[in-house]
PDB file of N, CA and C in Angstrom:
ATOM      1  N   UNK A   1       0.555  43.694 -46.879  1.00  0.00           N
ATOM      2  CA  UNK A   1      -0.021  42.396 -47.141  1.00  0.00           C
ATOM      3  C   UNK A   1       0.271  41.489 -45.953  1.00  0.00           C
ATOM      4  N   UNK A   2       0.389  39.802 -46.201  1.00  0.00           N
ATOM      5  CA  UNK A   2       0.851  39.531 -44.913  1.00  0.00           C
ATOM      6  C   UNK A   2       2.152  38.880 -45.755  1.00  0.00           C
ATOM      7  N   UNK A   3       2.572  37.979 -44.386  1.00  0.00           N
ATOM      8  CA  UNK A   3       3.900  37.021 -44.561  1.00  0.00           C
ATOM      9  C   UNK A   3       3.285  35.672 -43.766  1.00  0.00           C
ATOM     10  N   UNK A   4       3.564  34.375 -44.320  1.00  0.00           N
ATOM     11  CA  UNK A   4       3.318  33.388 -43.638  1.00  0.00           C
ATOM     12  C   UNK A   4       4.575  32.683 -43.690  1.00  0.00           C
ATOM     13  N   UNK A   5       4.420  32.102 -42.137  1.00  0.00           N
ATOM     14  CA  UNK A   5       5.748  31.680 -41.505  1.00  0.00           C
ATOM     15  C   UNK A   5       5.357  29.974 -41.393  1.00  0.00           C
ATOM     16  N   UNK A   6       6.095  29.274 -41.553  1.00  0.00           N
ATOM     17  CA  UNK A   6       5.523  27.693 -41.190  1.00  0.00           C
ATOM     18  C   UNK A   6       6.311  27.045 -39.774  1.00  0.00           C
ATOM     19  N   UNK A   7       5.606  26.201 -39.101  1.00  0.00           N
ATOM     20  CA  UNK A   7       5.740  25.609 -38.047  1.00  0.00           C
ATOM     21  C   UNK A   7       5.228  24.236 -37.734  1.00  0.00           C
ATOM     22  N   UNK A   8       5.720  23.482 -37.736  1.00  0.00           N
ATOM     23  CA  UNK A   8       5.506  22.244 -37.500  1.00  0.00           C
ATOM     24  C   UNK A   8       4.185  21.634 -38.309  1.00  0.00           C
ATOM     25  N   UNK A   9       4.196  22.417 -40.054  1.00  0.00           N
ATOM     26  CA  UNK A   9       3.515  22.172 -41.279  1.00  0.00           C
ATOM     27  C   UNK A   9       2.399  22.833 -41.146  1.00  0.00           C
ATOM     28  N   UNK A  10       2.187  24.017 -40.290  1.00  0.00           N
ATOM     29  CA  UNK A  10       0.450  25.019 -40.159  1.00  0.00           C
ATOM     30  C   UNK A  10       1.235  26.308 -40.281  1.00  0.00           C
ATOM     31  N   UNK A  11       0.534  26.773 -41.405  1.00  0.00           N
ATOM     32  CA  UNK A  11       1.122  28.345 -41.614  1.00  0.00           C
ATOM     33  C   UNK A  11       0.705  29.109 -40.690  1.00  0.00           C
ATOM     34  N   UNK A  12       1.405  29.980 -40.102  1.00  0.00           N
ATOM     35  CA  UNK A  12       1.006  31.363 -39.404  1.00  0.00           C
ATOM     36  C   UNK A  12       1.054  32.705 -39.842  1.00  0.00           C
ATOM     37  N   UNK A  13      -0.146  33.303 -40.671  1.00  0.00           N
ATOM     38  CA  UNK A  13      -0.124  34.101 -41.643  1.00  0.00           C
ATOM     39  C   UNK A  13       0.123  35.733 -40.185  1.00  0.00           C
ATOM     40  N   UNK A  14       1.100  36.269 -40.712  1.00  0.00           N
ATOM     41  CA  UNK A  14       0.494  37.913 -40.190  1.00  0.00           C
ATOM     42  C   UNK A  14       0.811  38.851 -40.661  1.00  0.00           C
ATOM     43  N   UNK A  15      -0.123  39.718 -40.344  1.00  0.00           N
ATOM     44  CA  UNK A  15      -0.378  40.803 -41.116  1.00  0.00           C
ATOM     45  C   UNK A  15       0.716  41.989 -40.666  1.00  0.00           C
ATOM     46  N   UNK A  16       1.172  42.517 -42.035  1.00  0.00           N
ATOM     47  CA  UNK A  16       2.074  43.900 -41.880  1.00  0.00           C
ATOM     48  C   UNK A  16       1.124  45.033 -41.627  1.00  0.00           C
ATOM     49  N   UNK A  17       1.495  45.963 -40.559  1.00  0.00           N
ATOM     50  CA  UNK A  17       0.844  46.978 -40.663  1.00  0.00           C
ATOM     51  C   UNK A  17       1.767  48.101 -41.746  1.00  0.00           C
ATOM     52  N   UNK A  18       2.773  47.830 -42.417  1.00  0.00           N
ATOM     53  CA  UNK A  18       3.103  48.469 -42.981  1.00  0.00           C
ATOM     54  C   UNK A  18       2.261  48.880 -44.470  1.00  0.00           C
ATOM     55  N   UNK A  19       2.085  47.131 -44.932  1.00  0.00           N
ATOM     56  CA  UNK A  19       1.299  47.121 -46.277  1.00  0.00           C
ATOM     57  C   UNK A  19       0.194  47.677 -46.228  1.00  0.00           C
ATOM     58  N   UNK A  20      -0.797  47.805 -45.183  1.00  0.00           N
ATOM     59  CA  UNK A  20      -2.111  47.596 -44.536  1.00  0.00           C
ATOM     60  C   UNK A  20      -2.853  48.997 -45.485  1.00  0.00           C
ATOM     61  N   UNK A  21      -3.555  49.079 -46.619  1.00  0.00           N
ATOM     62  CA  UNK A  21      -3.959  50.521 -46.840  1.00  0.00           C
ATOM     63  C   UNK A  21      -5.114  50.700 -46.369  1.00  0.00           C
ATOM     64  N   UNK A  22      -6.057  49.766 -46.034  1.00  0.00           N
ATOM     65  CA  UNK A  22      -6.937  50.052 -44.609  1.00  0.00           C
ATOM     66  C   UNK A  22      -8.099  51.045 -45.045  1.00  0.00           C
ATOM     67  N   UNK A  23      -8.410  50.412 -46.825  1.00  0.00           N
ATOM     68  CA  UNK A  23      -9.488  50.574 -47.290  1.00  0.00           C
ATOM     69  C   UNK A  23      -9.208  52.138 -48.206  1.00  0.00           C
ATOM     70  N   UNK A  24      -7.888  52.809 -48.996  1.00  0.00           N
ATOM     71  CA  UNK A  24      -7.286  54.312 -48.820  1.00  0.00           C
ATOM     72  C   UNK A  24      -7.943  53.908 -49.925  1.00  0.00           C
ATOM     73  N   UNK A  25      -7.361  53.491 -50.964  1.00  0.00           N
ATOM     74  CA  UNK A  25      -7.618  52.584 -52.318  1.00  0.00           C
ATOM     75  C   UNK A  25      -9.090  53.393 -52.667  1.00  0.00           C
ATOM     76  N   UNK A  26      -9.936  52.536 -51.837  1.00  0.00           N
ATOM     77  CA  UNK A  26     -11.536  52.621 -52.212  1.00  0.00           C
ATOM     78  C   UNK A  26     -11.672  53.808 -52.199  1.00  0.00           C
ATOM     79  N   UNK A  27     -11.488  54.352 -51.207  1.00  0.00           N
ATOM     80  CA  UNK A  27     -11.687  55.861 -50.678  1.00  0.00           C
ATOM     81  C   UNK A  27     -11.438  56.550 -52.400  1.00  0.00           C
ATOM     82  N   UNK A  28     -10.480  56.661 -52.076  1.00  0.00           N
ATOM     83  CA  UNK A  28      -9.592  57.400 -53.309  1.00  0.00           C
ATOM     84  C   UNK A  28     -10.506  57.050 -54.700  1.00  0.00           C
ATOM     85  N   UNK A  29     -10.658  55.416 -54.989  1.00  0.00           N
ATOM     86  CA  UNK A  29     -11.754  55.697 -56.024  1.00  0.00           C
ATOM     87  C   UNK A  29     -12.862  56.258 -56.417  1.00  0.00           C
ATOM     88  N   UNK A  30     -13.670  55.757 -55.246  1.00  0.00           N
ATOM     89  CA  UNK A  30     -14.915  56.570 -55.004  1.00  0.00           C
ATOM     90  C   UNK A  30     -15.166  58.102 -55.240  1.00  0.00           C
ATOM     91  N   UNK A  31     -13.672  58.576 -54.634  1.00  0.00           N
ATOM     92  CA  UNK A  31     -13.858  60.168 -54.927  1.00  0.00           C
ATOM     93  C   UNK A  31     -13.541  60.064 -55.918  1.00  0.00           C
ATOM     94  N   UNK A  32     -12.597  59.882 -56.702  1.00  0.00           N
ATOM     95  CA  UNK A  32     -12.410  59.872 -58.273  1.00  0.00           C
ATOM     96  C   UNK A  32     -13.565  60.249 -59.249  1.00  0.00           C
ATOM     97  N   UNK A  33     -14.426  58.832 -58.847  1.00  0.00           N
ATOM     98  CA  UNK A  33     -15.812  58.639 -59.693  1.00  0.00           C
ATOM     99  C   UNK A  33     -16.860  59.581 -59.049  1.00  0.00           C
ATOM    100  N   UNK A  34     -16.851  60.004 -58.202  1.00  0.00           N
ATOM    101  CA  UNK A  34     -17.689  61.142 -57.650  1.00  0.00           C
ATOM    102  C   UNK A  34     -17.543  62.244 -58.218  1.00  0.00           C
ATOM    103  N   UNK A  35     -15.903  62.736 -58.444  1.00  0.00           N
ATOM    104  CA  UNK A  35     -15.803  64.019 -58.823  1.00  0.00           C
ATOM    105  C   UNK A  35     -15.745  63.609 -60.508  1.00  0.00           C
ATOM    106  N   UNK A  36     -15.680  62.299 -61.125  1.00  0.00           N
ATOM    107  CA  UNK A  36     -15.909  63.246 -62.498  1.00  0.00           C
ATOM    108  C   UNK A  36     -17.032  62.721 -62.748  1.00  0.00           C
ATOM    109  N   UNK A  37     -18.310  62.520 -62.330  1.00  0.00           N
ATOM    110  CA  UNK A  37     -19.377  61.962 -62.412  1.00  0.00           C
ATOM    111  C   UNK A  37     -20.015  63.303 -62.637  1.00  0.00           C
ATOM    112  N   UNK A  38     -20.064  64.301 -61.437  1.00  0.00           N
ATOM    113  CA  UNK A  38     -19.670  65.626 -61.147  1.00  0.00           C
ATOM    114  C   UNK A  38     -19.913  66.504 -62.058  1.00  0.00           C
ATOM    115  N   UNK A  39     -18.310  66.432 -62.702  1.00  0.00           N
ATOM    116  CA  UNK A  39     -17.879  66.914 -64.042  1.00  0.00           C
ATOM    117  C   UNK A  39     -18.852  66.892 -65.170  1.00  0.00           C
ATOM    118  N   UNK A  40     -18.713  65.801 -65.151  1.00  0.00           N
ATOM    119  CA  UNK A  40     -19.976  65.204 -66.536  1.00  0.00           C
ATOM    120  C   UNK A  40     -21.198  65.835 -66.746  1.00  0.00           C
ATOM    121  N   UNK A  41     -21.947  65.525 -65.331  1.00  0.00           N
ATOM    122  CA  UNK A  41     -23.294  66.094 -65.200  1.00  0.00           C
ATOM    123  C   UNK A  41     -23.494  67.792 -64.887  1.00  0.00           C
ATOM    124  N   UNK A  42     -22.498  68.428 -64.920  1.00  0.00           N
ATOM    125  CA  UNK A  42     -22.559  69.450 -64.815  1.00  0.00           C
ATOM    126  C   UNK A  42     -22.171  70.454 -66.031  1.00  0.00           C
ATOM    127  N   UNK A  43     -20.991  69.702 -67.067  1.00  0.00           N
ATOM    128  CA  UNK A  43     -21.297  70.052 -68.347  1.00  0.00           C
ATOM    129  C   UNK A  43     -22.910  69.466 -69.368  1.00  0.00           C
ATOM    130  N   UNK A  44     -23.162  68.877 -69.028  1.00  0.00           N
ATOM    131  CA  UNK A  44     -24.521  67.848 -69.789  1.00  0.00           C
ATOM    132  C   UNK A  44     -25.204  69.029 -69.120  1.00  0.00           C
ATOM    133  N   UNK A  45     -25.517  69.681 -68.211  1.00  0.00           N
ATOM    134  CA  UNK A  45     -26.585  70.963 -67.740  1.00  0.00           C
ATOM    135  C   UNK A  45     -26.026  71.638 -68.399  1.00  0.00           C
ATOM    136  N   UNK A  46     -25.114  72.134 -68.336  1.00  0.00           N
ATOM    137  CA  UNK A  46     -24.513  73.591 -69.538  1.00  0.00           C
ATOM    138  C   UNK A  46     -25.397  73.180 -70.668  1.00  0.00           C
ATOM    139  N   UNK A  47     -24.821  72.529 -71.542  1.00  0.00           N
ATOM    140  CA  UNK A  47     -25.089  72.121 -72.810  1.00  0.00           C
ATOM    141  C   UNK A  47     -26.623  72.138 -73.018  1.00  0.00           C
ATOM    142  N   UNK A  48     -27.113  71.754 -71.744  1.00  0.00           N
ATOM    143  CA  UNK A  48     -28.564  71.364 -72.195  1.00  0.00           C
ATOM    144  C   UNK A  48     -29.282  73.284 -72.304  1.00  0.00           C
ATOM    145  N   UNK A  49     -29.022  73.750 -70.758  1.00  0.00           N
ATOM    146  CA  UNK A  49     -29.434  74.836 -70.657  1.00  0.00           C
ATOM    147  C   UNK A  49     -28.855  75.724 -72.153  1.00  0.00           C
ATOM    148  N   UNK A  50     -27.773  75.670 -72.511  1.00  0.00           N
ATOM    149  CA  UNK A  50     -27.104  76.359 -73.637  1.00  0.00           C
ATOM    150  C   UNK A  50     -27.947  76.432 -75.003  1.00  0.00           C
ATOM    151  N   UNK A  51     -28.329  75.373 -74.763  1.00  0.00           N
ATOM    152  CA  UNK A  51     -28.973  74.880 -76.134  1.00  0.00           C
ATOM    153  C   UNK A  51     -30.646  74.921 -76.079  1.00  0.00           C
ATOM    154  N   UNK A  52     -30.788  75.174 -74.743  1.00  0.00           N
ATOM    155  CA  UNK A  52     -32.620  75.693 -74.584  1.00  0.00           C
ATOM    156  C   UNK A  52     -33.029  76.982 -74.437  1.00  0.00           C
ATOM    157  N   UNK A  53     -31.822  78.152 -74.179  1.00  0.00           N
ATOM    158  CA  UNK A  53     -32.020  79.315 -73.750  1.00  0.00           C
ATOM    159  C   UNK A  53     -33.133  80.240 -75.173  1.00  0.00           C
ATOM    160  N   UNK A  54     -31.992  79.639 -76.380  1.00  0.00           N
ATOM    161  CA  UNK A  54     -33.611  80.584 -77.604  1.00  0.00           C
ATOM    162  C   UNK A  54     -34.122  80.195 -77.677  1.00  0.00           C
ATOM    163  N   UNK A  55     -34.774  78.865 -77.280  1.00  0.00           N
ATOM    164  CA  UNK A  55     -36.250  78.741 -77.525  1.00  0.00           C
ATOM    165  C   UNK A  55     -36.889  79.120 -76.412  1.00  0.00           C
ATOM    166  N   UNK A  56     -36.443  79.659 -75.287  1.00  0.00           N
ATOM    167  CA  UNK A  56     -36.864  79.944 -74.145  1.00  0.00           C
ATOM    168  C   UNK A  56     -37.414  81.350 -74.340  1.00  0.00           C
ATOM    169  N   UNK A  57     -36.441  81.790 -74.787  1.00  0.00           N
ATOM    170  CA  UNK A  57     -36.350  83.214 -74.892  1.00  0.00           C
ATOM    171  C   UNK A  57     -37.436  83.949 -76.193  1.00  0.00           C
ATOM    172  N   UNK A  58     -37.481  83.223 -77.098  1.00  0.00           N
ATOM    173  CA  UNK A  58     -37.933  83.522 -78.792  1.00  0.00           C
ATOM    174  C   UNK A  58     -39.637  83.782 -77.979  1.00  0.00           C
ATOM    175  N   UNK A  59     -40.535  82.426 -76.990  1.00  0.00           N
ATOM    176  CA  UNK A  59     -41.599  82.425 -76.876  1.00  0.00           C
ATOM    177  C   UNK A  59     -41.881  82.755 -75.859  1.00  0.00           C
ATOM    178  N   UNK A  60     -41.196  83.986 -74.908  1.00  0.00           N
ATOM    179  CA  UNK A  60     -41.630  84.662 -74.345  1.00  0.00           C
ATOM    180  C   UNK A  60     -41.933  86.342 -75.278  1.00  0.00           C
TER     181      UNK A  60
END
């Protein structure tokens, strides 16, 4: 994050590069919601295909 220091009543904000996650956060969510978005839509095809195969099959 930062630290602000005062000087003659005007803060001087600076930045830690320690705190700094330099956007990891987002990253990390994004894949999160990517991979179980993923997940989801790839059981919802099972299920669907699962559940269409005899009628697929009966009218051939």
């Amino acid at each position: 994050m930062s630290s602000t220091e005062t000087t003659n009543d005007k803060p001087i904000v600076t930045n830690s590069p320690a705190n700094d996650d330099s956007g990891a956060t987002k990253d990390l969510s994004a894949t999160s919601v990517t991979l179980c978005l993923s997940a989801l839509l790839s059981s919802l095809d099972l299920t669907i295909v699962t559940t269409a195969v005899p009628a697929i099959v009966t009218s051939f």
